[in-house]
Protein backbone atom coordinates (compact mmCIF):
# COMPACT_ATOMS: atom_id res chain seq x y z
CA UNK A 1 50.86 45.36 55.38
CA UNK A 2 52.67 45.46 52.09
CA UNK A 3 54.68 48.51 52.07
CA UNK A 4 54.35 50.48 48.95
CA UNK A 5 55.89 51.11 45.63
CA UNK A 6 57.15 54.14 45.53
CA UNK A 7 56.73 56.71 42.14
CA UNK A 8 58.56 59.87 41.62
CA UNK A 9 56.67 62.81 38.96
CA UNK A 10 59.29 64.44 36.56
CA UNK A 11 57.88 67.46 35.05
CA UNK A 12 59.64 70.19 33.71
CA UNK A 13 58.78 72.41 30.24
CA UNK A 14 59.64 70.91 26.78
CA UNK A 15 63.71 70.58 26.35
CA UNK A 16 64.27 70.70 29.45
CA UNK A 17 66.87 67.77 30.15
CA UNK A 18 63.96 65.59 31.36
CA UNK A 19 64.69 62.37 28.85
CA UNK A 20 68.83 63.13 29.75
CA UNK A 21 67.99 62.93 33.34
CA UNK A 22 65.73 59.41 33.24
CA UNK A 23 68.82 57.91 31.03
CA UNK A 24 71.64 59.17 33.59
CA UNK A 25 69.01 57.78 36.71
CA UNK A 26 68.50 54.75 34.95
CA UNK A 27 72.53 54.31 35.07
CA UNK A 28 72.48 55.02 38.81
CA UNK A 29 70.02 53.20 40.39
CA UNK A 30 72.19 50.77 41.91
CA UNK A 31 70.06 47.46 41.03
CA UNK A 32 66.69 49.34 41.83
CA UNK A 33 64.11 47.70 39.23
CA UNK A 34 62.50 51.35 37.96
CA UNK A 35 59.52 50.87 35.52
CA UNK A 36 58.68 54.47 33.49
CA UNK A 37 56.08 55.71 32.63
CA UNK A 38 56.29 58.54 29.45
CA UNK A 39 53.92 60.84 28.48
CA UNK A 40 54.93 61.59 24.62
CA UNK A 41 53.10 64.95 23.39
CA UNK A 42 53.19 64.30 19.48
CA UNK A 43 52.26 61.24 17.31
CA UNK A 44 55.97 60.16 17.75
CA UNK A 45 57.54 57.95 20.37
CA UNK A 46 60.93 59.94 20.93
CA UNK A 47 61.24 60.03 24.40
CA UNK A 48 60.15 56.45 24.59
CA UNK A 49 62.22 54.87 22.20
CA UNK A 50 65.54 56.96 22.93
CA UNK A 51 64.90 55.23 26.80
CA UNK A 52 64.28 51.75 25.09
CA UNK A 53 67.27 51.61 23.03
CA UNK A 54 69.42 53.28 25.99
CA UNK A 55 71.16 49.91 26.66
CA UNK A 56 71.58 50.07 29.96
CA UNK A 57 71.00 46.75 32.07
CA UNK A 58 67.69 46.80 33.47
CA UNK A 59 66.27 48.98 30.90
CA UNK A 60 64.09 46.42 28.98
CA UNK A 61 61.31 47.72 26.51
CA UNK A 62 59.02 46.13 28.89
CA UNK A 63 59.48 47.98 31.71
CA UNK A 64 59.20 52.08 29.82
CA UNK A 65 55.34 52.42 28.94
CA UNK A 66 53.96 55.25 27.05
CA UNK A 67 50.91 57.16 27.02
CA UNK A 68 50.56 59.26 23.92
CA UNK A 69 47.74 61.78 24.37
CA UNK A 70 50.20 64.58 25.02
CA UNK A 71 48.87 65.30 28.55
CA UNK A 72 48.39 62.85 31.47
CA UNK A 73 46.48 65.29 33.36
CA UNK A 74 43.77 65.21 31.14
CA UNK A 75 42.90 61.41 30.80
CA UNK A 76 43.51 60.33 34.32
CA UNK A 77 40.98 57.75 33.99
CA UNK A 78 41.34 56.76 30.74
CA UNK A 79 44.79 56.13 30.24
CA UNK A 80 46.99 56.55 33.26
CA UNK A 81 44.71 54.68 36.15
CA UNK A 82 44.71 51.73 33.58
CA UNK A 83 48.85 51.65 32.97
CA UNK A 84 49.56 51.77 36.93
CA UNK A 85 47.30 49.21 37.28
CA UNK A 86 49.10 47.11 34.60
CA UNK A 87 52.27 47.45 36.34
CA UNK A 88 51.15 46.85 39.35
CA UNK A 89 49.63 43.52 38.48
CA UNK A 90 52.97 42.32 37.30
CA UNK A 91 54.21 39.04 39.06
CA UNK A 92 57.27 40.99 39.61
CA UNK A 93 56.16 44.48 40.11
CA UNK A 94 58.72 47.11 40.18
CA UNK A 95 60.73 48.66 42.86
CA UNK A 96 59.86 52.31 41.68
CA UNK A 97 58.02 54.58 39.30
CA UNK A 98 59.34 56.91 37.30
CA UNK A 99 56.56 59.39 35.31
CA UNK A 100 57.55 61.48 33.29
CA UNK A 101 55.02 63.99 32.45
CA UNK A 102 54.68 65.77 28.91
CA UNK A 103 56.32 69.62 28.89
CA UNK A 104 52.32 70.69 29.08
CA UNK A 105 51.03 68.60 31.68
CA UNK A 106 50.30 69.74 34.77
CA UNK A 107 51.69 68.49 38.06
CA UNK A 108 48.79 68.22 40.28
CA UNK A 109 46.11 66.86 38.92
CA UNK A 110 48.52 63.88 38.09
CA UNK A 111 49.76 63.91 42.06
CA UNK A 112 45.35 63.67 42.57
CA UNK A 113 45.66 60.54 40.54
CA UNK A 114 47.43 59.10 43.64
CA UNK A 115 44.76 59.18 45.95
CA UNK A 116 42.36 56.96 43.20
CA UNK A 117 41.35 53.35 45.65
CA UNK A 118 43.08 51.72 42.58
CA UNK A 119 46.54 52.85 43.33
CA UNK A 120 46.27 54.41 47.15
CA UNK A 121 46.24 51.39 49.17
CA UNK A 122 49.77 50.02 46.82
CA UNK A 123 51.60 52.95 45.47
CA UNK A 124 52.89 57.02 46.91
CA UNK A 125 54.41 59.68 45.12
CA UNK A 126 57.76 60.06 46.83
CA UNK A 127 58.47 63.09 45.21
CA UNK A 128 58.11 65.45 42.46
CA UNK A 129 60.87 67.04 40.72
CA UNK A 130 60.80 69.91 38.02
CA UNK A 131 63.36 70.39 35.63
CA UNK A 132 64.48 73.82 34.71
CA UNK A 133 66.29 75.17 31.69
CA UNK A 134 68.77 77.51 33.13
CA UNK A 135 69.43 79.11 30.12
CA UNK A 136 65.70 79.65 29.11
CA UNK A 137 64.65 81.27 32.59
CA UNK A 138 67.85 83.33 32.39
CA UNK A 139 65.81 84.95 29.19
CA UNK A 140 63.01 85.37 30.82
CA UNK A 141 61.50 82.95 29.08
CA UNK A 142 59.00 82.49 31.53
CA UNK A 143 59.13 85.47 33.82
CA UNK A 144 56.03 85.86 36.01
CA UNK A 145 55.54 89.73 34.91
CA UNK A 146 53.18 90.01 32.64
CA UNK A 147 53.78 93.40 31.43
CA UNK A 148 57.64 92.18 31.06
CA UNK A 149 56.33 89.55 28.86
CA UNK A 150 54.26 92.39 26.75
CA UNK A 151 56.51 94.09 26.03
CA UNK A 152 58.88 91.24 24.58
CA UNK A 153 55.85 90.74 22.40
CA UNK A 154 55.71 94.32 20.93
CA UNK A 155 59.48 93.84 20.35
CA UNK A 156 59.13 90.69 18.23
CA UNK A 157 57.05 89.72 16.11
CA UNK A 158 57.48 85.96 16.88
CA UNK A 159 56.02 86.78 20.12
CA UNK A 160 52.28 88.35 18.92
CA UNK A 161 50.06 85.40 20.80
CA UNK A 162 49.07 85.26 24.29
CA UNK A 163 50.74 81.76 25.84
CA UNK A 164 49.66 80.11 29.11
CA UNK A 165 53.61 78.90 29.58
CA UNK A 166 54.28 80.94 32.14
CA UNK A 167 51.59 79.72 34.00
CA UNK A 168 52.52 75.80 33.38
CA UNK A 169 55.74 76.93 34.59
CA UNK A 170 54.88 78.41 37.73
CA UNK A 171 52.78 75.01 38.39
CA UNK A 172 55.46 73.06 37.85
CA UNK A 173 57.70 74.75 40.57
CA UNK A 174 54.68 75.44 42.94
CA UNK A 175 53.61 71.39 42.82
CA UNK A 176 57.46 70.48 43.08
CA UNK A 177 59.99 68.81 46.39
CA UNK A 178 62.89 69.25 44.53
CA UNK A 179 63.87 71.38 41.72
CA UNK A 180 66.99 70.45 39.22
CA UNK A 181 68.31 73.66 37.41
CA UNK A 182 69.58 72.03 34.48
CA UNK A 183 71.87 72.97 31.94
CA UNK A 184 73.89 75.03 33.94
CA UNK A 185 76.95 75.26 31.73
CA UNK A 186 75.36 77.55 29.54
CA UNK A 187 75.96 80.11 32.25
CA UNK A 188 78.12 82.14 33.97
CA UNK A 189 78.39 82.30 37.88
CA UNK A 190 76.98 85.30 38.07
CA UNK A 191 73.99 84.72 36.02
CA UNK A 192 73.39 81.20 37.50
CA UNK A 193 73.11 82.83 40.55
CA UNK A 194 70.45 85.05 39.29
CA UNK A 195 68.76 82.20 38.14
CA UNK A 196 68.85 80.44 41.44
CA UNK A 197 67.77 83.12 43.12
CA UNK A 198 64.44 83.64 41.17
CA UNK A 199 63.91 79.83 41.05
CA UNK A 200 64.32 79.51 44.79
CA UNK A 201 62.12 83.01 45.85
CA UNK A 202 58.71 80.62 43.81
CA UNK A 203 59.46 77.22 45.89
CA UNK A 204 57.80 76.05 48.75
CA UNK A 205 59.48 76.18 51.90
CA UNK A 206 62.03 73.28 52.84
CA UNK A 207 62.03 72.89 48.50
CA UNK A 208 65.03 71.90 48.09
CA UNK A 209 67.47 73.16 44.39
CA UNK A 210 70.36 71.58 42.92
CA UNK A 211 72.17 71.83 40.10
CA UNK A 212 72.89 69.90 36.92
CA UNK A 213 74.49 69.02 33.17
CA UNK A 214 72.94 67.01 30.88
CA UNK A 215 70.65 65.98 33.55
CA UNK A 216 73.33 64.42 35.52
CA UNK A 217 71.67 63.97 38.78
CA UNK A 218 72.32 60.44 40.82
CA UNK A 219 69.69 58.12 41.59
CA UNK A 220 70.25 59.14 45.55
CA UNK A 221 69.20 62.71 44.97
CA UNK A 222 66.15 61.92 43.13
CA UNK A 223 64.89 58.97 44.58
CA UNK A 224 63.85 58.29 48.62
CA UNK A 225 62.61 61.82 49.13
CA UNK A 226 59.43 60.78 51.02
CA UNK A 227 57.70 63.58 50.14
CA UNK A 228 53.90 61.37 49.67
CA UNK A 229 53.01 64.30 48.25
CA UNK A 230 49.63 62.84 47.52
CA UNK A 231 48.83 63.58 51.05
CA UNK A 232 49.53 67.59 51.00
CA UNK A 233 47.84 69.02 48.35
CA UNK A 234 46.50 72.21 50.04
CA UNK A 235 50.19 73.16 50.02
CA UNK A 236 50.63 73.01 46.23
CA UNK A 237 48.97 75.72 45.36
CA UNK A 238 47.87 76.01 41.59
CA UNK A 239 46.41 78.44 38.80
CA UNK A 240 44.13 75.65 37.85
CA UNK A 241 42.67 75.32 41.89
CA UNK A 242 39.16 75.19 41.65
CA UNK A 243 38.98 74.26 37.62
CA UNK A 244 37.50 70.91 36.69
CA UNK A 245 39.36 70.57 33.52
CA UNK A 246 41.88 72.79 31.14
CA UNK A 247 42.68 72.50 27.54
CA UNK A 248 46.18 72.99 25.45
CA UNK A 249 44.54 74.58 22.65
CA UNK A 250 47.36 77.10 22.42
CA UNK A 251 49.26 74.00 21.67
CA UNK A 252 49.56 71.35 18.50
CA UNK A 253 52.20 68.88 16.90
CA UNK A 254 52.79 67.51 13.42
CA UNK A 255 54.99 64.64 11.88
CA UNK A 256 56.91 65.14 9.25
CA UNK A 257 58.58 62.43 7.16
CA UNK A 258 61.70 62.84 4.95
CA UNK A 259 63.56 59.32 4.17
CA UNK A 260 67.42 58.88 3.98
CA UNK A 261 69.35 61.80 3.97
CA UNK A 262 72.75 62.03 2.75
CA UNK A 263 74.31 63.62 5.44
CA UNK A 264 73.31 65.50 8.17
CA UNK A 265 74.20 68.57 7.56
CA UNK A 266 71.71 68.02 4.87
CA UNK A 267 69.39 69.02 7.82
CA UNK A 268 71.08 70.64 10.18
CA UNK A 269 71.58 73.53 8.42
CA UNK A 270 67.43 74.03 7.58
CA UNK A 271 66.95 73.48 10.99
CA UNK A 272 67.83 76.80 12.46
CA UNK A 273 66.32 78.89 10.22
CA UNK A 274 62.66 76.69 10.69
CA UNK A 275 62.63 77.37 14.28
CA UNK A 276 63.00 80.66 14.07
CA UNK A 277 60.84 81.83 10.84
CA UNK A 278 57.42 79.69 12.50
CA UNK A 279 58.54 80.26 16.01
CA UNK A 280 59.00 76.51 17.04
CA UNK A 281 58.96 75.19 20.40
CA UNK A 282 60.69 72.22 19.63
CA UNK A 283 61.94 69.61 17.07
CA UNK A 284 62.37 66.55 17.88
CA UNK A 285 62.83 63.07 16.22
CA UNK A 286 65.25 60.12 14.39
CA UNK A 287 67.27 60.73 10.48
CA UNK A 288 68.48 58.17 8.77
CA UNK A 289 71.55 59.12 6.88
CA UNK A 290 72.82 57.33 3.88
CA UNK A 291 76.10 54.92 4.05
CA UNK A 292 75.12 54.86 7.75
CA UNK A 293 73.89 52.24 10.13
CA UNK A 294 73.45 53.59 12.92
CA UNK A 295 70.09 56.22 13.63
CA UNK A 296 70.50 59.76 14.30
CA UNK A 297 69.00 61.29 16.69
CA UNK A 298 68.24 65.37 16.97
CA UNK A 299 66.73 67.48 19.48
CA UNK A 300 65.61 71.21 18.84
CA UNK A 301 64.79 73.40 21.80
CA UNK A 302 64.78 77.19 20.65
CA UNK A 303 68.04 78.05 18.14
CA UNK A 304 69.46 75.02 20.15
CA UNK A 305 69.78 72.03 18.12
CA UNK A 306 71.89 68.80 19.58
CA UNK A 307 71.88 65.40 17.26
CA UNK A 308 73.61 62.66 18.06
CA UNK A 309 73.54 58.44 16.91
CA UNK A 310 72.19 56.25 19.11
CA UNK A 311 72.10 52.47 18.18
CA UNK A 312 71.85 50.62 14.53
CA UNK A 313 68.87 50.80 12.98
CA UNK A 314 66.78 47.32 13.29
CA UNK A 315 66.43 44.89 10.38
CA UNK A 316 62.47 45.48 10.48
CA UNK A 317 62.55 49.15 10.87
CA UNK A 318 62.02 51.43 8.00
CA UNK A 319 65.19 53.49 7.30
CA UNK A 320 63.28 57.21 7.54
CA UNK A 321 63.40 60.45 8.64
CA UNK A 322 60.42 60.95 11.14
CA UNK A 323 59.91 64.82 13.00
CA UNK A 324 57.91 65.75 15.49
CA UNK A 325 57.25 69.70 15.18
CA UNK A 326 55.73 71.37 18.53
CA UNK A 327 54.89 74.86 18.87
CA UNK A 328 51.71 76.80 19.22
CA UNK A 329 48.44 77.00 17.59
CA UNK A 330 48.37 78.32 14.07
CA UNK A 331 51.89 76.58 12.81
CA UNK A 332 52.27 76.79 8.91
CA UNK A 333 52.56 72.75 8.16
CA UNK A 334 52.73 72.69 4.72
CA UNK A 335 55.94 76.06 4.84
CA UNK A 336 57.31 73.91 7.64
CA UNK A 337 57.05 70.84 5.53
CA UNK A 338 58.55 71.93 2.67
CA UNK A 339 61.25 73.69 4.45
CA UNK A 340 62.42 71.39 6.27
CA UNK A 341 62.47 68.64 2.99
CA UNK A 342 64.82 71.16 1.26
């Protein structure tokens, strides 16, 4: 019998390192022929196109695929079934899978997807790995304690909704073989220890933690755990157990165009102040900046905001400013609009 193609589930909560960890595994994989698999939450291609343009050898826009309904756990049949089966039917299919899941998605319905006849009898799930923000669980950002969480809430007003994050979050670590705590320069020994701690007392037995930078993690950690976790899911034990379907209605994303800026501080600067007056979750998305050819990039997670330029900007490409704005129901579009267009 044909042996099968291994594919390995990265899931981890939005800003994670995710995207930095694909690009870093992409540059490790020793001649491995990875195909991906991303699963964009917004109207806007970020993740996708940062990994197409990555120009690493072996990285060819034909082997990253997207799926741009925000969460593959939801359209299993519709969407994701379909793509595995397109790579699969390739003359030359690939020597791995990478998925990487949308911050929302859940883990487990998505490992379920394994056991469909279509992809069973040809593919596994060697492993799934959740990416933590060190910094943002060192906030308790997604603390289990719900009457912790309350009382952040009463303290800030940013903070008045009820959010089913913690929950995602606990799913992702429940439904994971390895765990990457990521970003771990943003913290001091003693509170990276803390951090490990908590992450470690949620995990599975035999779970195994490392940690990372920039999502700096070799192609030999990630890859060849053998987990087929498609064949143990009684041990990944999940809020959702027992729940046909969910819904991210607590959830939505808008794109916002601005055209050629002059510099980037131009944008930069209204950044910070955005996030924190509509309580974003994330900004994410590509400036073009006059007198420049080359495409700038930015990421906002929190008051965190990295931008950096990528690759020139293609002859048929449009030179633009394109956003994606995620955060929770009941975001002020037209404010955030305007704000953010100066």
């Amino acid at each position: 019998m044909t042996a099968k193609i291994s594919a390995t589930v990265i899931t981890g909560f939005l800003g994670a390192g995710k995207t930095s960890m694909i690009r870093h595994l992409l540059g490790s994989a020793n001649g491995k022929r990875l195909a991906l698999i991303i699963n964009e939450f917004g109207d806007l291609g970020v993740d996708g196109e940062i990994l197409k343009s990555c120009g690493i050898e072996g990285c060819e826009d034909g082997d990253v695929m997207e799926l741009a309904n925000g969460c593959i756990c939801c359209t299993v049949a519709d969407d994701f079934v379909p793509t595995m089966e397109a790579l699969l039917a390739r003359p030359n299919p690939p020597d791995h899978i990478v998925i990487e899941t949308s911050g929302l998605a859940l883990p487990k319905p998505l490992v379920k997807a394994f056991n469909w006849p279509e992809i069973r009898t040809r593919v596994t799930v060697d492993g799934v790995i959740a990416v933590i923000d060190a910094e943002a669980v060192a906030a308790g950002r997604f603390a289990p304690d719900l009457d912790a969480i309350a009382a952040q809430r009463a303290a800030d007003d940013a903070l008045d909704h009820d959010s089913p994050l913690e929950e995602v979050f606990e799913d992702q670590l429940s439904c994971a073989d390895l765990v990457v705590i990521n970003k771990t320069d943003l913290l001091d020994d003693s509170l990276l220890a803390k951090v490990t701690g908590e992450v470690g007392a949620r995990l599975r037995p035999a779970v195994k933690l490392v940690r990372g930078r920039h999502g700096a993690i070799d192609a030999e950690i990630l890859l060849g755990l053998g987990a087929a976790a498609e064949d143990d899911l009684e041990a990944r034990p999940s809020h959702h157990d027992g729940v046909e379907d969910h819904d991210h209605d607590d959830f939505e994303s808008f794109s916002v165009s601005l055209g050629e800026l002059r510099a980037p501080e131009d944008l930069l600067t209204r950044l910070g102040p955005v996030i924190s007056t509509h309580d974003i979750l994330r900004i994410k998305g590509f400036a073009a900046i006059a007198g420049k050819d080359m495409r700038l990039v930015l990421h906002g997670v929190g008051g965190r905001v990295q931008h950096y330029f990528d690759r020139d900007w293609h002859p048929e490409e449009p030179r633009e400013t394109r956003l994606v704005v995620i955060g929770q129901t009941g975001l002020d579009r037209a404010a955030i609009s305007a704000a953010l267009a100066g």
